[in-house]
N, C-alpha and C. Protein backbone atom coordinates (compact mmCIF):
# COMPACT_ATOMS: atom_id res chain seq x y z
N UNK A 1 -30.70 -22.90 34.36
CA UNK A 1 -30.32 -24.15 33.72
C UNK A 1 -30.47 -23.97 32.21
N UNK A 2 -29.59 -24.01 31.33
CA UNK A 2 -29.28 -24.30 30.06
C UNK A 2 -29.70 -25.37 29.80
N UNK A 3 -29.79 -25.26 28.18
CA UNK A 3 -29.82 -26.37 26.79
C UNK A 3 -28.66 -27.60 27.00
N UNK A 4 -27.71 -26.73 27.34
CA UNK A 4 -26.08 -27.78 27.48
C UNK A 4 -26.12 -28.35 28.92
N UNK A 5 -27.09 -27.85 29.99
CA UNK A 5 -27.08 -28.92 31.20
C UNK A 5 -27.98 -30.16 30.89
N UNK A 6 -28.92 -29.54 30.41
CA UNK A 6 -30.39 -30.42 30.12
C UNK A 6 -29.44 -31.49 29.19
N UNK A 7 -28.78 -31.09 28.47
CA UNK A 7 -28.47 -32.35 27.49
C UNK A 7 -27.44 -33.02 28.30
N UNK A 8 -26.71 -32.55 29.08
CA UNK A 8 -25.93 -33.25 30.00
C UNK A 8 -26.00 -34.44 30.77
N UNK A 9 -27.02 -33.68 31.30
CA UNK A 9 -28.17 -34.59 32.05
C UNK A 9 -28.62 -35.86 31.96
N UNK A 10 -29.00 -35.47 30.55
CA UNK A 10 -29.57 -36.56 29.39
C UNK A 10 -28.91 -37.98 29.08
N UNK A 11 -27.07 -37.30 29.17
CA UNK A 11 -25.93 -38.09 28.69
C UNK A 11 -26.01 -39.38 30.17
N UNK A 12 -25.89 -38.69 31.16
CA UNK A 12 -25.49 -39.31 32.92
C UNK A 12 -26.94 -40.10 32.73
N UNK A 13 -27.99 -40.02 32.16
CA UNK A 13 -29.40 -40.99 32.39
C UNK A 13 -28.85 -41.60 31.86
N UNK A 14 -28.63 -41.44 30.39
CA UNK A 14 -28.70 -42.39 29.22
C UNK A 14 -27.15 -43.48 29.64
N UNK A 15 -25.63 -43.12 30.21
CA UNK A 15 -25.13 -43.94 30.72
C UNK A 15 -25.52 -44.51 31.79
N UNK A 16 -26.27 -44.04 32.50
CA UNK A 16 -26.66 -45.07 33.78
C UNK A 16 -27.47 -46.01 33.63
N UNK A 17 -27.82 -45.88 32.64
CA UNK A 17 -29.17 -47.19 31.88
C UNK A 17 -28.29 -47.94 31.23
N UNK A 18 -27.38 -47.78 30.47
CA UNK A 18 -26.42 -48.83 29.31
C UNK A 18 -25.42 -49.37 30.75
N UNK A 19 -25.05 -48.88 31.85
CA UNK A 19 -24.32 -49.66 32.64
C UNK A 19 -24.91 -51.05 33.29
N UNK A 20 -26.25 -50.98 33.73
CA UNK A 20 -26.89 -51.98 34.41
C UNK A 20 -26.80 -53.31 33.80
N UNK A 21 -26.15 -53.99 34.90
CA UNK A 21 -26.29 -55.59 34.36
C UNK A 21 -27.18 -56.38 34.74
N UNK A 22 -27.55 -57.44 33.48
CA UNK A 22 -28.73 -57.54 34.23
C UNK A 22 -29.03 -58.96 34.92
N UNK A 23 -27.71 -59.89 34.54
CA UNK A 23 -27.66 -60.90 35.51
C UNK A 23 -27.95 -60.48 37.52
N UNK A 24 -26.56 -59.18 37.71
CA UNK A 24 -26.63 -58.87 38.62
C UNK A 24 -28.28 -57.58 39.24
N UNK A 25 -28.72 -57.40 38.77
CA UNK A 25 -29.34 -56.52 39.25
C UNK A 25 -30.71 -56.29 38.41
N UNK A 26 -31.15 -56.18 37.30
CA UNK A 26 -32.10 -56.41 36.63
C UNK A 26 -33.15 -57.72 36.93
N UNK A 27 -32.92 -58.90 36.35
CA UNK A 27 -33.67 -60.33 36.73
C UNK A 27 -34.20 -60.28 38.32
N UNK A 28 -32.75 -60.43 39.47
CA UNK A 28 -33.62 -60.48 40.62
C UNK A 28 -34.45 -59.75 41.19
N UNK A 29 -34.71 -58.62 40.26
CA UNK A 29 -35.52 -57.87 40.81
C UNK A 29 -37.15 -57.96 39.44
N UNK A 30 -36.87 -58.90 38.99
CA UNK A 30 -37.66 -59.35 37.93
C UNK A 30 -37.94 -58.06 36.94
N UNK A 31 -37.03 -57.46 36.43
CA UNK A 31 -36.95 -56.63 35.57
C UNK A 31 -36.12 -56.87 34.15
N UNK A 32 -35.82 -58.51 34.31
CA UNK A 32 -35.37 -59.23 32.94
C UNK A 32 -36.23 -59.09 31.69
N UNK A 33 -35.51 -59.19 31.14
CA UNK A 33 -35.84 -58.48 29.04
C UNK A 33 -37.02 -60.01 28.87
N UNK A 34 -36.31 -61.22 29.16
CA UNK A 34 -37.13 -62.59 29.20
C UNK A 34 -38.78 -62.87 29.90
N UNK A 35 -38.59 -61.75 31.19
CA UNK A 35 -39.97 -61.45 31.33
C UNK A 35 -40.99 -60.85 31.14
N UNK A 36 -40.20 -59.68 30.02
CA UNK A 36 -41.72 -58.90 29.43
C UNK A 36 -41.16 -59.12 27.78
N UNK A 37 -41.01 -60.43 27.36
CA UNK A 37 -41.05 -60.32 26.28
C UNK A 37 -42.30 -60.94 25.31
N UNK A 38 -43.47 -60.97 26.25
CA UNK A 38 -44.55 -61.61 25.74
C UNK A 38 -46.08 -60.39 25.54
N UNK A 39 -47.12 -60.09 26.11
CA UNK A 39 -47.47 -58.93 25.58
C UNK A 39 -47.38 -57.97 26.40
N UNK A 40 -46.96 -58.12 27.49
CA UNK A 40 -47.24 -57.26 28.47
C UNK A 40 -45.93 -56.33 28.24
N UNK A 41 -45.70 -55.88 26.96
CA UNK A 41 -44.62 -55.07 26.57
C UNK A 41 -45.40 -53.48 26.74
N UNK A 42 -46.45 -53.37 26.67
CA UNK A 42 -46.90 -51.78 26.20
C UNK A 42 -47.37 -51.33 27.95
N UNK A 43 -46.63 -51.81 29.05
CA UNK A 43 -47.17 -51.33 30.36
C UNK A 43 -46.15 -50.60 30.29
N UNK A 44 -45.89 -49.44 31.29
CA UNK A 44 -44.96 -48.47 31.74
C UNK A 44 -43.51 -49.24 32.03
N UNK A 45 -43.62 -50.46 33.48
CA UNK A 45 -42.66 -51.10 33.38
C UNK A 45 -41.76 -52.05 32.10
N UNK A 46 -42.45 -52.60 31.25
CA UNK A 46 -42.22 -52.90 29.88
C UNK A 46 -41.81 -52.36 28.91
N UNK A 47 -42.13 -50.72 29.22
CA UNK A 47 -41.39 -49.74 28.41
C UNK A 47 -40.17 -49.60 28.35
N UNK A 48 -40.03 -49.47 29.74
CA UNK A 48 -38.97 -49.25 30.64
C UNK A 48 -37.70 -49.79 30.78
N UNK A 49 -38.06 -51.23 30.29
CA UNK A 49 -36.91 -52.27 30.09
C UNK A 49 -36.77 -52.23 28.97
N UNK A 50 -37.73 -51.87 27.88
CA UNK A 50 -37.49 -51.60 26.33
C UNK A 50 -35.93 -50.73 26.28
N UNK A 51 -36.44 -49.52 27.48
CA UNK A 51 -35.24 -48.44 27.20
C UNK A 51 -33.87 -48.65 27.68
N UNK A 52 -34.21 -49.37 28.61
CA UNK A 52 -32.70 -49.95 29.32
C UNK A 52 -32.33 -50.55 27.83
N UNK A 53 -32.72 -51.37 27.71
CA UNK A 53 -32.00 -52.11 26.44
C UNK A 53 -31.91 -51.72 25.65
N UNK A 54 -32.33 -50.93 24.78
CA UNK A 54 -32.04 -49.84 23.69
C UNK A 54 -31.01 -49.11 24.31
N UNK A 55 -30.48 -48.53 25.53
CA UNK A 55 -29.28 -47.78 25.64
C UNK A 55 -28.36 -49.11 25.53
N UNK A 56 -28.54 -50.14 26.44
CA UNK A 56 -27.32 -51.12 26.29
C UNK A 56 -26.58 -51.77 25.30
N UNK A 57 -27.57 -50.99 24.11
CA UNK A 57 -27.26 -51.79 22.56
C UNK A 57 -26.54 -50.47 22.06
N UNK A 58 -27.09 -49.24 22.33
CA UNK A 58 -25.94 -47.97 21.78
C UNK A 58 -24.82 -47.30 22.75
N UNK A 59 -24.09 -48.60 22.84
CA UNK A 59 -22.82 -48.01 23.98
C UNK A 59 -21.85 -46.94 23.39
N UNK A 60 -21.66 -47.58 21.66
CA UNK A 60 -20.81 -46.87 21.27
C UNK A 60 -21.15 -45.42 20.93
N UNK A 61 -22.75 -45.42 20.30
CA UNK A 61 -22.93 -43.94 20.40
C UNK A 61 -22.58 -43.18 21.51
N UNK A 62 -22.97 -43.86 22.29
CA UNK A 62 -22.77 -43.49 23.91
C UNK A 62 -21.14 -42.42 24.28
N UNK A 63 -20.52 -43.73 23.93
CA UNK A 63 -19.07 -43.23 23.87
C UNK A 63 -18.63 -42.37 23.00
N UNK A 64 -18.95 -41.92 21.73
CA UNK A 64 -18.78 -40.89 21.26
C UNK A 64 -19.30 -39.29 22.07
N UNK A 65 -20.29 -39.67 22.35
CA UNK A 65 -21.23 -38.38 22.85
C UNK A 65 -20.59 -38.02 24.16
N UNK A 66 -20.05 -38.99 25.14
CA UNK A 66 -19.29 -38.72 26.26
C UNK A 66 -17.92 -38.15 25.85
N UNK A 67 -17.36 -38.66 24.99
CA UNK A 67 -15.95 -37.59 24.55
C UNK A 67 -16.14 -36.44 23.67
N UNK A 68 -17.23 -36.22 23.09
CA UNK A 68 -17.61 -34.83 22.67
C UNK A 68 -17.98 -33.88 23.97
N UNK A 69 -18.72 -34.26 24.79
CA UNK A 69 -18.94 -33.65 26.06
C UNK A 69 -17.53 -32.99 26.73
N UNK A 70 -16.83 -34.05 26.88
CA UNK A 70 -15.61 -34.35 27.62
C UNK A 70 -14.42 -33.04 26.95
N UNK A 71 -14.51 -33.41 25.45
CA UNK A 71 -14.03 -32.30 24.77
C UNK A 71 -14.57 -30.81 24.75
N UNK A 72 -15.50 -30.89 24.66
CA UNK A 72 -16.40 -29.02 24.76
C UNK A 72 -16.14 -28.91 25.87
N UNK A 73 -15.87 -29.44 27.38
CA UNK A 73 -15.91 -29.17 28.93
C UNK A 73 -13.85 -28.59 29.03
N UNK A 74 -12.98 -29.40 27.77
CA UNK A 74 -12.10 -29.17 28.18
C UNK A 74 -11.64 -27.46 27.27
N UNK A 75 -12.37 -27.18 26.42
CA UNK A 75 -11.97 -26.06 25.64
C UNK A 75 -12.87 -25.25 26.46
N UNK A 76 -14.12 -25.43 26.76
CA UNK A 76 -14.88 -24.30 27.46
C UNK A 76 -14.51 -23.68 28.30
N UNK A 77 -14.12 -25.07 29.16
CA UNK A 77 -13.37 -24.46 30.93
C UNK A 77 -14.57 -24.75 31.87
């Protein structure tokens, strides 16, 4: 395993975190931004939703980094 899988990798986490919605799937499972926004921010789970939401706010980086991928995969082969 390479540098360029590991970062690959990285890309498929980091979109699978900016996809989650959180009407549908976040809240009922009480993993809403509204419920750890008081102190119980520094627990593991609290982190956790920190990071979901920090990817859901850089979609567009996101989307750049997926068509750079997309591009090096189509010249590489």
């Amino acid at each position: 395993m390479g540098l360029w899988t590991l970062l690959e990798g990285f890309l498929l986490l980091a979109n699978a975190l900016a996809i989650l919605n959180e009407d549908r799937f976040l809240a009922p499972r009480g993993w809403g931004f509204q419920d750890f926004s008081g102190g119980r921010t520094k627990s593991f789970k609290g982190q956790l939703i920190g990071l979901i939401y920090a990817t859901q706010y850089l979609r567009v980086p996101l989307i750049l980094l997926n068509s750079i991928c997309i591009f090096v995969k189509l010249v590489s082969g």
